[in-house]
Protein backbone atom coordinates (compact mmCIF):
# COMPACT_ATOMS: atom_id res chain seq x y z
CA UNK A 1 -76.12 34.58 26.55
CA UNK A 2 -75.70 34.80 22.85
CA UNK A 3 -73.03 37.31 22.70
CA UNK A 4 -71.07 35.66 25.71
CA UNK A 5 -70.77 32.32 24.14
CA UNK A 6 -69.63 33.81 21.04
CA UNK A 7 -66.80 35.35 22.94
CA UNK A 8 -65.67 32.63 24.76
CA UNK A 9 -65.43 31.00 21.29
CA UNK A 10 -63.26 33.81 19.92
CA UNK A 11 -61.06 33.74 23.26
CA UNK A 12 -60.83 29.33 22.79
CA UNK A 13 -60.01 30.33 18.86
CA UNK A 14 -57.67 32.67 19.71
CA UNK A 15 -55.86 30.72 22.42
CA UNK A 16 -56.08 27.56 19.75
CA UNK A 17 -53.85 29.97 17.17
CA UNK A 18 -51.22 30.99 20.15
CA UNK A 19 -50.57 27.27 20.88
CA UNK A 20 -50.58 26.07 17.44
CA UNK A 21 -47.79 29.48 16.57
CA UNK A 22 -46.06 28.03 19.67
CA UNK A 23 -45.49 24.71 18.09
CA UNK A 24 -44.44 25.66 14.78
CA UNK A 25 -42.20 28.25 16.09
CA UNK A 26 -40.63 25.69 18.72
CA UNK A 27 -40.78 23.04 15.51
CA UNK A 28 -38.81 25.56 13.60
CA UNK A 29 -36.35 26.09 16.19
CA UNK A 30 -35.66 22.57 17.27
CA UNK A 31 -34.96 21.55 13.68
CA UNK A 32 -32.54 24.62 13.64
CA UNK A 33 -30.68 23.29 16.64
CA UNK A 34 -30.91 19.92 14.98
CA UNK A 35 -28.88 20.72 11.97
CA UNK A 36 -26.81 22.42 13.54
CA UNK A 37 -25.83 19.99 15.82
CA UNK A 38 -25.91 17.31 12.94
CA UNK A 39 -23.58 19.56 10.95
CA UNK A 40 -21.42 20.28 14.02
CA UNK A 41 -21.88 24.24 13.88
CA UNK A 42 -19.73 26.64 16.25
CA UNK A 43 -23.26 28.20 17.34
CA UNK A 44 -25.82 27.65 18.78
CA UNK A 45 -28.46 29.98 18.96
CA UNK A 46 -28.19 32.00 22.14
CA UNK A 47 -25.19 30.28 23.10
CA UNK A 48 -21.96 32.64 24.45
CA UNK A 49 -18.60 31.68 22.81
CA UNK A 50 -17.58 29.10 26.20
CA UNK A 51 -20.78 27.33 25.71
CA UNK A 52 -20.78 27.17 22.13
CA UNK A 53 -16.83 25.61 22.80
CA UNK A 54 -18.07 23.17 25.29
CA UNK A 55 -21.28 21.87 23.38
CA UNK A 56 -19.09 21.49 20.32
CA UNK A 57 -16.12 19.74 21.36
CA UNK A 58 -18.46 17.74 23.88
CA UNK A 59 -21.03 16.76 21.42
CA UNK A 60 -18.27 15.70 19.03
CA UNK A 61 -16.01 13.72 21.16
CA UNK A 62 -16.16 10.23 21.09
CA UNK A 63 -16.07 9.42 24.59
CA UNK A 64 -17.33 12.76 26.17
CA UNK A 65 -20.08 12.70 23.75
CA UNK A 66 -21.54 9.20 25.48
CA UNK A 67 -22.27 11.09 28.36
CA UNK A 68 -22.81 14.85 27.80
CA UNK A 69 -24.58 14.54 24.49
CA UNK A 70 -26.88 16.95 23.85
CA UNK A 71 -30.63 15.98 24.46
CA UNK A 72 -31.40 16.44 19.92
CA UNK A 73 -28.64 15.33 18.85
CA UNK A 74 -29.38 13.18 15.81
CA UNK A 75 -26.37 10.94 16.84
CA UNK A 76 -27.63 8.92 19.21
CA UNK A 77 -26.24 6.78 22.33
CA UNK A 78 -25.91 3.26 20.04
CA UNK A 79 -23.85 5.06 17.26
CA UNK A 80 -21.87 6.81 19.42
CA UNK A 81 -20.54 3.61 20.85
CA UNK A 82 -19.81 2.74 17.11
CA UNK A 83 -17.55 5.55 17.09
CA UNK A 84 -16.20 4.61 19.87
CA UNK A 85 -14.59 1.45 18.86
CA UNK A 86 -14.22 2.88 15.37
CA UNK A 87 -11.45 5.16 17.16
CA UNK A 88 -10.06 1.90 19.56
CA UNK A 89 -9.68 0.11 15.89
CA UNK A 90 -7.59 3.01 13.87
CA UNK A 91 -5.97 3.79 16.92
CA UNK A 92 -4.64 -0.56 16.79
CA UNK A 93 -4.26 -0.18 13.29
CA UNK A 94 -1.82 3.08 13.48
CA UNK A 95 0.70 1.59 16.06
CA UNK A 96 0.90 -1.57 14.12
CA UNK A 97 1.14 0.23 11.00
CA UNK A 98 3.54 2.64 12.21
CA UNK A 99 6.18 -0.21 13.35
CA UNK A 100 5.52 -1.98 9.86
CA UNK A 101 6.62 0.86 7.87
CA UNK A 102 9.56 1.51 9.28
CA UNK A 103 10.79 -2.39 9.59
CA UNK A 104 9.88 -2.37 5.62
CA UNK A 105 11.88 0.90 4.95
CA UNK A 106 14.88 0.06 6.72
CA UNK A 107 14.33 3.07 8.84
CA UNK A 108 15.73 2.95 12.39
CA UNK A 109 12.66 3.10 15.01
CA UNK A 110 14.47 2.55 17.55
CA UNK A 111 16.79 5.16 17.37
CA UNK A 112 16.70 7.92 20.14
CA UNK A 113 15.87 11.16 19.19
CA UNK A 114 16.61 12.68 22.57
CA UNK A 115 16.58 11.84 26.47
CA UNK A 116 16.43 13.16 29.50
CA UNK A 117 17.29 11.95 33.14
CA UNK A 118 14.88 11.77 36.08
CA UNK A 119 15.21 10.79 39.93
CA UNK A 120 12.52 8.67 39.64
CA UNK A 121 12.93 6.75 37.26
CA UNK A 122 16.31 6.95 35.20
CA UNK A 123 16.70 8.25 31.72
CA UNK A 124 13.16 8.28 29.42
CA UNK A 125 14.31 8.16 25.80
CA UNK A 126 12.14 9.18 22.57
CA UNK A 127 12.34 6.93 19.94
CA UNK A 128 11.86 7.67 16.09
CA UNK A 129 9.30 4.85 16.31
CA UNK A 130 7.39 6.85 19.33
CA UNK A 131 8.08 10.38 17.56
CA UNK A 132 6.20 9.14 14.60
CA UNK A 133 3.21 7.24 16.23
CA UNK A 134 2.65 10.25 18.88
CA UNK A 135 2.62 12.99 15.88
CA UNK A 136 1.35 11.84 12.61
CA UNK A 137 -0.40 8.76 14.16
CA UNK A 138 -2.45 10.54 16.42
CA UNK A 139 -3.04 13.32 14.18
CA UNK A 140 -4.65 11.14 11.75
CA UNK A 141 -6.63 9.50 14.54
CA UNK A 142 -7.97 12.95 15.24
CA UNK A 143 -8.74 13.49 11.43
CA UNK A 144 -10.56 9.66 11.07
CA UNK A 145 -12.72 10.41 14.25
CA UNK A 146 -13.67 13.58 12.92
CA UNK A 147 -14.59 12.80 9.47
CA UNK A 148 -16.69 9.28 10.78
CA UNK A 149 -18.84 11.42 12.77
CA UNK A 150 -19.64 13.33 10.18
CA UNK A 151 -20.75 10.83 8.29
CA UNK A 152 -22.91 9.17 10.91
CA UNK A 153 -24.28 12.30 11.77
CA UNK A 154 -25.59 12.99 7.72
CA UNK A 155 -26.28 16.52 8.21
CA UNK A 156 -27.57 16.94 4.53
CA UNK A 157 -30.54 14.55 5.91
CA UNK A 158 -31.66 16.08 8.84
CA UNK A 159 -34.40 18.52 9.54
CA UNK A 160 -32.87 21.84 7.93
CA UNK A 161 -30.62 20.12 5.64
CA UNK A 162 -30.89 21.05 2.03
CA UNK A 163 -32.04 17.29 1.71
CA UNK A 164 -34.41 17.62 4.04
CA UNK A 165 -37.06 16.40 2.12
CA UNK A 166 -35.21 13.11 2.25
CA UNK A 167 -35.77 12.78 5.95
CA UNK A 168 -36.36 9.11 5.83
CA UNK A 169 -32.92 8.34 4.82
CA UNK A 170 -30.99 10.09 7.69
CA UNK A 171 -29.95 7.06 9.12
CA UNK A 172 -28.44 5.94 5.95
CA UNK A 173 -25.01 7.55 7.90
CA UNK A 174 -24.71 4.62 10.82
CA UNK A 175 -24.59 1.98 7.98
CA UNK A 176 -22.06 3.39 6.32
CA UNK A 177 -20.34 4.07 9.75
CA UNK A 178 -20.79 0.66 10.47
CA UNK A 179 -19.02 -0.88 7.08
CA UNK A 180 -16.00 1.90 7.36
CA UNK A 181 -15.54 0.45 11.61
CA UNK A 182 -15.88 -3.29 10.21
CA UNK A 183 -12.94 -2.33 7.53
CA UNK A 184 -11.15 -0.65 9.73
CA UNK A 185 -11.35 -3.60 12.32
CA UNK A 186 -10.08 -5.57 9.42
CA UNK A 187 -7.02 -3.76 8.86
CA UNK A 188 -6.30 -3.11 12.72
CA UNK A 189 -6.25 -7.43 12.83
CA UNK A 190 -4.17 -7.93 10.10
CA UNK A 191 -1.32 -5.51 11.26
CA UNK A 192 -1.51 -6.95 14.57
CA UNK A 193 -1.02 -10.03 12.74
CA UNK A 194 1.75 -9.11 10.80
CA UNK A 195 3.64 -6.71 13.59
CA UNK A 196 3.15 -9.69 15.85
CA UNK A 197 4.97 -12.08 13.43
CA UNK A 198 7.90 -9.62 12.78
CA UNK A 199 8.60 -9.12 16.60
CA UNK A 200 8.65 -13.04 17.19
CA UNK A 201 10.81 -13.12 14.42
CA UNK A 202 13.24 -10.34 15.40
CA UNK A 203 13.78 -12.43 18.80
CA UNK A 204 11.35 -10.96 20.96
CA UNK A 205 9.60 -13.18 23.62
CA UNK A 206 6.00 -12.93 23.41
CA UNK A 207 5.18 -10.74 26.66
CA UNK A 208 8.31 -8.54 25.73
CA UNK A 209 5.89 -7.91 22.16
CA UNK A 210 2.68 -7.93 24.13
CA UNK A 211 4.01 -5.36 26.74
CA UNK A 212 5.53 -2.61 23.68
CA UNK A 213 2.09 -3.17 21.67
CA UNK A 214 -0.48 -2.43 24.86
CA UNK A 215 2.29 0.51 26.21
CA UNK A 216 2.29 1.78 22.66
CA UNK A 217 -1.24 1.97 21.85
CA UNK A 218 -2.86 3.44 25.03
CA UNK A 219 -0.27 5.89 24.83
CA UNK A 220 -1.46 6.58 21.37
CA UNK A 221 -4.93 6.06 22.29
CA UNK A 222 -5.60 8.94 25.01
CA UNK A 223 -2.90 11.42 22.88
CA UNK A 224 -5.18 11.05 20.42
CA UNK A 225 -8.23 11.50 22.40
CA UNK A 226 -7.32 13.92 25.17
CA UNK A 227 -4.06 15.88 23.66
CA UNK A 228 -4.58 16.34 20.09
CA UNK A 229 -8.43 16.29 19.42
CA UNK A 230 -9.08 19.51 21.89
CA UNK A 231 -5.68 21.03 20.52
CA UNK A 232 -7.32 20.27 16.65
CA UNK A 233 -10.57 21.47 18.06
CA UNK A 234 -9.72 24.75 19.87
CA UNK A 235 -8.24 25.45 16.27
CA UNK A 236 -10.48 24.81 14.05
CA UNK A 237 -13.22 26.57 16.70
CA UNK A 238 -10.97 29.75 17.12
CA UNK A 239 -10.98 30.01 13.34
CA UNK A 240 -7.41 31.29 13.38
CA UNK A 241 -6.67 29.30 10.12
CA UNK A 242 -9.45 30.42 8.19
CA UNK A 243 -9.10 34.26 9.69
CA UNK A 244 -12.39 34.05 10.78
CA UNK A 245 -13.95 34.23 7.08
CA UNK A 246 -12.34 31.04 4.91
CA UNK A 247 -15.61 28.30 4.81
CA UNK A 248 -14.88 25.00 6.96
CA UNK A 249 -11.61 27.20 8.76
CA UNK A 250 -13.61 30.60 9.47
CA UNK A 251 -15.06 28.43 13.11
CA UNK A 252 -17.22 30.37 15.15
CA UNK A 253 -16.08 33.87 13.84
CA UNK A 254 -17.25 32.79 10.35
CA UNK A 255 -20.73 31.62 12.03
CA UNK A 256 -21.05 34.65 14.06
CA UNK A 257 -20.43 36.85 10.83
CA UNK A 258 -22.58 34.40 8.76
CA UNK A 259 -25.87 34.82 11.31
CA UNK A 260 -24.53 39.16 11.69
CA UNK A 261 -25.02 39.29 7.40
């Protein structure tokens, strides 16, 4: 009786150090995927190249993130939404900023860069004014969206991060989110403002300046979202730019070769 209740103890102790090597090693592997994900890597551990594409440009899209997050992301629902109207702001603030710059530097927005004819509905012509908001504008849009969710996210916090010790202070990232939305809300307002007050003054009827301002910016808008952020992002992920090796342009051949060494 002796002997077979010290061997169910052994078997209970034994079982107790399989479970316990369990957790740390799933510990160890969730705060793995955890930075990552905080520091927006191009790999995830066991992931093939299309799903490593597809949870990074998901993950890190402002509106596609809302909904196809993934489950430990440290960048949760609430700040996501921040982001969200972070990019509606700059995108307000570039097509009013766009149309101030060139009234201020004489330049002719207006001007047709080129044309073409359809059945439908007559000629389409391409401003300067549209050339410029639909290229730099949106590019910069990109950039803003990119580098705010890096900061929210705060990888340097996060379990993994080289501050890691600082764990506490990971969500000192959505504060500083918040301040950089509320500044750029700020500037979006006052070059509505001022845009607004030029048009009036150039003899434009109010719904004539309401309807170039709303068909302006949502064109702007889902460029910047659905055109040039997976364009930016296939590029930066394909790490053509940094030949595969370069830090911050190697994308996931640099990761790949990283995890390989």
């Amino acid at each position: 009786f002796t002997k077979l209740t010290m061997s169910k103890q052994s078997e209970t102790d034994q079982s107790l150090e399989i479970t316990e090597s369990e957790y740390e090693d799933d510990e160890s592997v969730s705060s793995e995927i955890i930075q990552a994900l905080a520091k927006r890597s191009y790999h995830l551990p066991g992931n093939t190249c299309c799903e490593d594409f597809v949870q990074w440009f998901f993950n890190g899209h402002p509106v596609l993130g809302i909904c196809f997050r993934h489950p430990l992301h440290p960048v949760g629902i609430e700040e996501r939404f921040l982001l969200l109207f972070g990019s509606f702001s700059f995108g307000l603030a570039a097509t009013s900023v766009v149309y101030i710059w060139f009234y201020y530097s004489d330049e002719q927005m207006n001007e047709t860069v080129f044309s073409y004819e359809t059945s439908a509905t007559g000629t389409i012509s391409i401003t300067q004014g549209m050339l410029a908001l639909w290229t730099v504008g949106c590019f910069f849009h990109s950039i803003f969206d990119y580098l705010l969710w890096h900061i929210t996210a705060c990888a340097c916090c996060q379990p993994g991060g080289f501050m890691s010790r600082c764990e506490r202070c990971n969500w000192i990232g959505s504060p500083i989110s918040f301040f950089i939305v509320l500044a750029t809300m700020f500037i979006a307002a006052m070059a509505v403002l001022i845009r607004s007050d030029i048009e009036v003054k150039e003899g434009q009827s109010i719904s004539q300046v309401g309807l170039s301002f709303i068909s302006g910016y949502l064109i702007e808008l889902m460029l910047a979202l659905f055109c040039y952020s997976p364009v930016i992002g296939f590029v930066l992920f394909s790490g053509i730019l940094g030949c595969g090796r370069m830090p911050l342009l190697g994308g996931r051949p640099r990761a790949m070769w990283l995890q390989e060494v």
